[in-house]
C-alpha atoms as a PDB file:
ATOM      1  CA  UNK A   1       9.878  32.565 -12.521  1.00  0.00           C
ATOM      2  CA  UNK A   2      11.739  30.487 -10.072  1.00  0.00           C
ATOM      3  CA  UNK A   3       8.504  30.400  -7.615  1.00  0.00           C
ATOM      4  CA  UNK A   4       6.163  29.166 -10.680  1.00  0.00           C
ATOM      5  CA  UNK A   5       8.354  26.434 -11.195  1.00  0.00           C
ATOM      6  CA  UNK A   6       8.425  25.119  -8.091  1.00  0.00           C
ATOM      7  CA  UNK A   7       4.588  25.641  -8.023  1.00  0.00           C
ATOM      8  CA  UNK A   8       4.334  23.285 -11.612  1.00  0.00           C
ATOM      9  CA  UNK A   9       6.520  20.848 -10.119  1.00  0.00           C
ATOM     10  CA  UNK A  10       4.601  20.382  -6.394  1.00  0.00           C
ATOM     11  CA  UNK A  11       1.489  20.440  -8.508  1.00  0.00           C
ATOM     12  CA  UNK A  12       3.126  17.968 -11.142  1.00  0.00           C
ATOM     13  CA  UNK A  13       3.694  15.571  -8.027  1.00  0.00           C
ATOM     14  CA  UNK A  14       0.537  15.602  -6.245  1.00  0.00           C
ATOM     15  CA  UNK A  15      -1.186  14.860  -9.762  1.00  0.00           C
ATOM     16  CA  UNK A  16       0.962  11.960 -10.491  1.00  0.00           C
ATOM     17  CA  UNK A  17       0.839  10.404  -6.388  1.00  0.00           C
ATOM     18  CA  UNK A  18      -2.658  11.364  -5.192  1.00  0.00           C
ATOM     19  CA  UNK A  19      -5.275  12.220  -7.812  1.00  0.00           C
ATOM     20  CA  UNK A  20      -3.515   9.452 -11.160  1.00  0.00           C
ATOM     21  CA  UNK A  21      -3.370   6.596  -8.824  1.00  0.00           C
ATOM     22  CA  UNK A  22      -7.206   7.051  -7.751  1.00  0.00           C
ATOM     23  CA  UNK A  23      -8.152   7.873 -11.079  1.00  0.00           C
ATOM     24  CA  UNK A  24      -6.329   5.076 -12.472  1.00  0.00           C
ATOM     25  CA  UNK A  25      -8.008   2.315  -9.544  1.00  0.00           C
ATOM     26  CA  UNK A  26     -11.481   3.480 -10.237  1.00  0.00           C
ATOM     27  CA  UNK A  27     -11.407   3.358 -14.032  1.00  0.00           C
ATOM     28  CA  UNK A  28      -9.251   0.510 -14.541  1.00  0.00           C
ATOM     29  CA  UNK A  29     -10.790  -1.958 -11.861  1.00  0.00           C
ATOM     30  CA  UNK A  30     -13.812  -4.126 -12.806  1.00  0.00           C
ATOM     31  CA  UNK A  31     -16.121  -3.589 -10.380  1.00  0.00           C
ATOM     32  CA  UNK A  32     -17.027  -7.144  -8.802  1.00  0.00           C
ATOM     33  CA  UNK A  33     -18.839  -8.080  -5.840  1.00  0.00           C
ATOM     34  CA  UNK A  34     -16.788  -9.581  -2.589  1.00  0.00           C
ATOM     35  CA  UNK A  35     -16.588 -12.524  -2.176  1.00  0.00           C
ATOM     36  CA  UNK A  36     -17.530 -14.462   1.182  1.00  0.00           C
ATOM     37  CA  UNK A  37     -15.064 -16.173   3.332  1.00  0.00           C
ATOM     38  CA  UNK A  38     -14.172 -19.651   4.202  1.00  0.00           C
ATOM     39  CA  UNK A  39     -15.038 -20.525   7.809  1.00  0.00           C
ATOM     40  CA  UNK A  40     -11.469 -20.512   8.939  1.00  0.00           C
ATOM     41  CA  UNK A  41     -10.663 -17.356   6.914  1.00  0.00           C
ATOM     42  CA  UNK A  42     -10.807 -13.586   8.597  1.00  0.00           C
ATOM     43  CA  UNK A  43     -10.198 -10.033   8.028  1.00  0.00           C
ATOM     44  CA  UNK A  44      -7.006  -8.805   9.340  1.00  0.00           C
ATOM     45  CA  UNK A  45      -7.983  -6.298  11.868  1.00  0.00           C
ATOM     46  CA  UNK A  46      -6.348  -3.080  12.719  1.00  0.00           C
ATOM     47  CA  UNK A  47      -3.749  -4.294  15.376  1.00  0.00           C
ATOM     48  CA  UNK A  48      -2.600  -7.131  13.235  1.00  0.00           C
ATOM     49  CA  UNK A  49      -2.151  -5.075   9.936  1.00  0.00           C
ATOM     50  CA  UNK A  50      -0.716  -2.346  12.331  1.00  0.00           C
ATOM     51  CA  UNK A  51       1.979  -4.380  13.589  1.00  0.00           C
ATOM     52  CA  UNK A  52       3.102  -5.789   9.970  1.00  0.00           C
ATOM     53  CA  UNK A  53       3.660  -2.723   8.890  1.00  0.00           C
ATOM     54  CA  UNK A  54       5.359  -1.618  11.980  1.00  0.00           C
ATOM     55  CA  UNK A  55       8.008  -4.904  10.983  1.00  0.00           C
ATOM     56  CA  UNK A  56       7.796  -3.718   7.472  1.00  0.00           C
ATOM     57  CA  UNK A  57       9.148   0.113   8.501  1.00  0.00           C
ATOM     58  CA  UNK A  58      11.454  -1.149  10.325  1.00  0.00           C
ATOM     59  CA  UNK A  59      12.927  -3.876   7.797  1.00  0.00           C
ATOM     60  CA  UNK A  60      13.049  -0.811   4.972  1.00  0.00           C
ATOM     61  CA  UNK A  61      14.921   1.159   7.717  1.00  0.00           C
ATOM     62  CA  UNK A  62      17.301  -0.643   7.686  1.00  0.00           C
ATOM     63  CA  UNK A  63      17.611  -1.057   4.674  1.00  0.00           C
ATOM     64  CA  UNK A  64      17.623   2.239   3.944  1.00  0.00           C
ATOM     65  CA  UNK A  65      20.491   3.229   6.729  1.00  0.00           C
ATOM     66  CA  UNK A  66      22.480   0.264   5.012  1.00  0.00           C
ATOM     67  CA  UNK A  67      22.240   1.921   1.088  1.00  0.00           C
ATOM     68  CA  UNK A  68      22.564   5.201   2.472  1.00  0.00           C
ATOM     69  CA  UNK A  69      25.880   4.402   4.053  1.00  0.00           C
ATOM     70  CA  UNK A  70      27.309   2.811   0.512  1.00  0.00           C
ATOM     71  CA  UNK A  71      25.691   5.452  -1.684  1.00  0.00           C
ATOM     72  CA  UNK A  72      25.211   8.526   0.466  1.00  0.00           C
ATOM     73  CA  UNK A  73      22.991  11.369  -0.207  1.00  0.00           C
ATOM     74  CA  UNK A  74      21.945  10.397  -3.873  1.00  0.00           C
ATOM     75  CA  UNK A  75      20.204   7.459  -2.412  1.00  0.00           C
ATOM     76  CA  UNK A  76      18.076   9.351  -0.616  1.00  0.00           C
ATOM     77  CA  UNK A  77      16.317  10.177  -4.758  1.00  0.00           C
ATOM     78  CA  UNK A  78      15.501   6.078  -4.957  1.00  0.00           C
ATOM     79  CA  UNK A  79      14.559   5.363  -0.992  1.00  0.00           C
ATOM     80  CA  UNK A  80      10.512   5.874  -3.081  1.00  0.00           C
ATOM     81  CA  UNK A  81      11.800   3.196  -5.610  1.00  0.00           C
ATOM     82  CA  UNK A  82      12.976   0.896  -2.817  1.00  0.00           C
ATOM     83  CA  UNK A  83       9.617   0.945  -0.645  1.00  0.00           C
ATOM     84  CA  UNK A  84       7.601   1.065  -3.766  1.00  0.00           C
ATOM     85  CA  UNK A  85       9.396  -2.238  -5.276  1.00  0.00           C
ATOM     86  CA  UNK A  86       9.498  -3.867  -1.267  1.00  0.00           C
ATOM     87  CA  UNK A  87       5.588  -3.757  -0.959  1.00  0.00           C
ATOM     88  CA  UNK A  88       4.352  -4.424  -4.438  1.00  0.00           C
ATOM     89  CA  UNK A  89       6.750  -7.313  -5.740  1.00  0.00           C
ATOM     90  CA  UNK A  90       6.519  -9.134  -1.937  1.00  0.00           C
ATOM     91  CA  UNK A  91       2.575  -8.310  -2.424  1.00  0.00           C
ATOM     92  CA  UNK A  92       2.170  -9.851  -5.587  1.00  0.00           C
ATOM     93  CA  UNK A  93       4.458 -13.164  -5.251  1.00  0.00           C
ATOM     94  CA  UNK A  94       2.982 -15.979  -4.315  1.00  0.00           C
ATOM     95  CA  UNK A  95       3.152 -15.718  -0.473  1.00  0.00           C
ATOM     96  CA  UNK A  96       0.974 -12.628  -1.122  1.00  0.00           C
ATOM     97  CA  UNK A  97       2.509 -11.409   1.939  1.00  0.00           C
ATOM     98  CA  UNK A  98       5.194  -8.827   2.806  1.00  0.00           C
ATOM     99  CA  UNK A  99       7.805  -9.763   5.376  1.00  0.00           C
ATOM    100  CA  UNK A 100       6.149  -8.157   7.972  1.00  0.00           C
ATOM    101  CA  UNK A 101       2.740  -9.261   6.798  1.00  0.00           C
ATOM    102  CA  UNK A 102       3.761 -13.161   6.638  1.00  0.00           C
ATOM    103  CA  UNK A 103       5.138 -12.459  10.873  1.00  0.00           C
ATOM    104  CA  UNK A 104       1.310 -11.687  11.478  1.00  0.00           C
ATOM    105  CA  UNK A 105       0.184 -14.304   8.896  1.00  0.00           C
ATOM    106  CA  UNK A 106      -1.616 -11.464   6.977  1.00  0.00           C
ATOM    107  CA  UNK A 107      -2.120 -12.225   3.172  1.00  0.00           C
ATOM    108  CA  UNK A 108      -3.269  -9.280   0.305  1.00  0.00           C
ATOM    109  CA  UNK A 109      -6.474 -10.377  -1.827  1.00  0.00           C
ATOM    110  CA  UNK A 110      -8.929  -8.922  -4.675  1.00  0.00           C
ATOM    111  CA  UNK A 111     -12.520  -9.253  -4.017  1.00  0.00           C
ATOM    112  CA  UNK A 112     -12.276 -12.496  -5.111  1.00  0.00           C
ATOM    113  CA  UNK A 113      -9.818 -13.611  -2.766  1.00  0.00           C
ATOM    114  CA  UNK A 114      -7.321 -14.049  -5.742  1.00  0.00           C
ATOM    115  CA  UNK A 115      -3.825 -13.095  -6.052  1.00  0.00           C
ATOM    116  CA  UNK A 116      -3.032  -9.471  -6.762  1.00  0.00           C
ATOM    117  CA  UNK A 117      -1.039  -8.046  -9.733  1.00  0.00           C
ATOM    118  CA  UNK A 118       2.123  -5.709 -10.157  1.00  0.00           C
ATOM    119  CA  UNK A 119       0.232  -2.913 -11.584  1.00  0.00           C
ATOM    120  CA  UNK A 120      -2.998  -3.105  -9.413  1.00  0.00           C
ATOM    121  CA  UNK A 121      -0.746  -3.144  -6.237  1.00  0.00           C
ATOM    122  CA  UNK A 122       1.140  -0.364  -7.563  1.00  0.00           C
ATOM    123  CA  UNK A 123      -2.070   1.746  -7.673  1.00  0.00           C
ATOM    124  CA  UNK A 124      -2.938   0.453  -3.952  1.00  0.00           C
ATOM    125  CA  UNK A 125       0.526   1.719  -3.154  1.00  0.00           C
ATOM    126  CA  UNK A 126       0.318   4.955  -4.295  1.00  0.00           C
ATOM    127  CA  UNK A 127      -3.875   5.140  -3.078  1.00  0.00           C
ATOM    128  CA  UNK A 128      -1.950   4.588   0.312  1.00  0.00           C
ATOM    129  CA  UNK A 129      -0.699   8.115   0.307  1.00  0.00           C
ATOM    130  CA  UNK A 130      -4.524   9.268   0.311  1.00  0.00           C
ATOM    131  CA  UNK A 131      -4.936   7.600   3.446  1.00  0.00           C
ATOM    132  CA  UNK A 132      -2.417   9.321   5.101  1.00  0.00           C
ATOM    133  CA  UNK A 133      -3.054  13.079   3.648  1.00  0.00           C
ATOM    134  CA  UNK A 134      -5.713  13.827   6.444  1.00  0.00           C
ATOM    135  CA  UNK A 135      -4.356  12.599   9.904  1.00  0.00           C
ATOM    136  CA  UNK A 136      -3.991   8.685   8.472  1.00  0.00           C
ATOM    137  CA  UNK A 137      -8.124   8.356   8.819  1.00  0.00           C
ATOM    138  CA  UNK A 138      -8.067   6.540   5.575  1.00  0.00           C
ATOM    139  CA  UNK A 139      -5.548   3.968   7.859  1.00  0.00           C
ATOM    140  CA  UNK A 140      -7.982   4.385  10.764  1.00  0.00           C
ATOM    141  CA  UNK A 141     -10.982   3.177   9.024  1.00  0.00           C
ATOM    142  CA  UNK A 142      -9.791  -0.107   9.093  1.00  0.00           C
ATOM    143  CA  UNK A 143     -10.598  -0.837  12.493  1.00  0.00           C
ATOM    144  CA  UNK A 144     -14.340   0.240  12.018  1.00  0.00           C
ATOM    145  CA  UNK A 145     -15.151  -1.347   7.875  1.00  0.00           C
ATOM    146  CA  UNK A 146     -17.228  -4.649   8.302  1.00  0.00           C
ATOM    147  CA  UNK A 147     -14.376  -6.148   5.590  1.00  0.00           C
ATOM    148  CA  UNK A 148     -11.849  -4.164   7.870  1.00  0.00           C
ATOM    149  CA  UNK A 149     -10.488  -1.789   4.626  1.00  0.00           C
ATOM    150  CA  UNK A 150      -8.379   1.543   4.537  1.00  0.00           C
ATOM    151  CA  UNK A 151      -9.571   3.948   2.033  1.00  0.00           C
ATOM    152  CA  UNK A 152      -6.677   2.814  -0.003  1.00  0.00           C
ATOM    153  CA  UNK A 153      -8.353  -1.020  -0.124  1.00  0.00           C
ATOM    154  CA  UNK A 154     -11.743   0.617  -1.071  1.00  0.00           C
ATOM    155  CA  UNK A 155     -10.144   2.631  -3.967  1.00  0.00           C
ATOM    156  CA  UNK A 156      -7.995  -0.851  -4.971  1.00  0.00           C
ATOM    157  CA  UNK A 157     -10.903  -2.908  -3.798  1.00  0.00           C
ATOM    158  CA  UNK A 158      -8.360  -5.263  -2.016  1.00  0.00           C
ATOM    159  CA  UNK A 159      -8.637  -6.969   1.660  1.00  0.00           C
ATOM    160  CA  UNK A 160      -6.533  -8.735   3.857  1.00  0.00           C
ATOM    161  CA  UNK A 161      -7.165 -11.927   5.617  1.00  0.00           C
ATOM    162  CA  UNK A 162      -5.469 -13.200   8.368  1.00  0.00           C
ATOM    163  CA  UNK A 163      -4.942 -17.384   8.139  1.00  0.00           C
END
């Protein structure tokens, strides 16, 4: 009994973080084509996107060490809830940009190069975890796509542009 629980629950989770979130992208998303840049716009490569989230680990870490010092071990339940709320409500403001993102001068776009919302970064968040499940080649591939996306952009249909 106790070993079929656990089972519903781990299967319960990867539902609601891996397969929802794709689901969810694909469905929801209206399919548009991308559109071109300006002349002084470009992707954000690998190394550049690399390095802001590097300074974006690093800035939650802290963070993190900081709440986990005033709240102790029952933080460690809403650490999710803190990374999840750091990347999508920095995404979605009007800088565009996370912290780290805004050091590299790195800004988050739809195809049309237009501002992102709460809910459709929220499902790139969670598509993130995708790209990670098989050695982080979904992070990989953004250093060899033309519009240099992860798999988690594709399934979002988001890019980054450095300015």
């Amino acid at each position: 009994m106790f070993i079929s629980l656990w089972l519903i629950i781990i299967l319960s989770l990867i539902v609601l973080f891996y397969i929802l979130p794709i689901i969810l992208c694909l469905v929801l998303i209206k399919k548009r084509n991308y559109k071109k840049l300006s002349k002084r716009q470009k992707y954000a490569g690998f190394w550049f996107r690399l390095i802001a989230g590097l300074i974006d680990i690093l800035i939650l870490t802290i963070i993190t060490l900081i709440l986990n010092k005033i709240f102790g071990f029952f933080f460690i339940f809403i650490d999710f809830f803190i990374g999840w709320l750091y990347f999508v409500l920095f995404q979605s403001s009007s800088s565009q940009a996370t912290l780290g993102m805004r050091a590299v001068s790195i800004k988050i776009h739809d195809e049309q190069l237009c501002r992102l919302g709460f809910w459709r970064l929220t499902g790139r968040y969670m598509s993130t975890w995708v790209s990670a499940i098989i050695l982080f080649i979904g992070f990989f591939m953004i250093g060899f796509h033309p519009r240099k996306q992860g798999l988690h952009d594709l399934i979002s249909r988001t890019v980054h542009t450095k300015n």
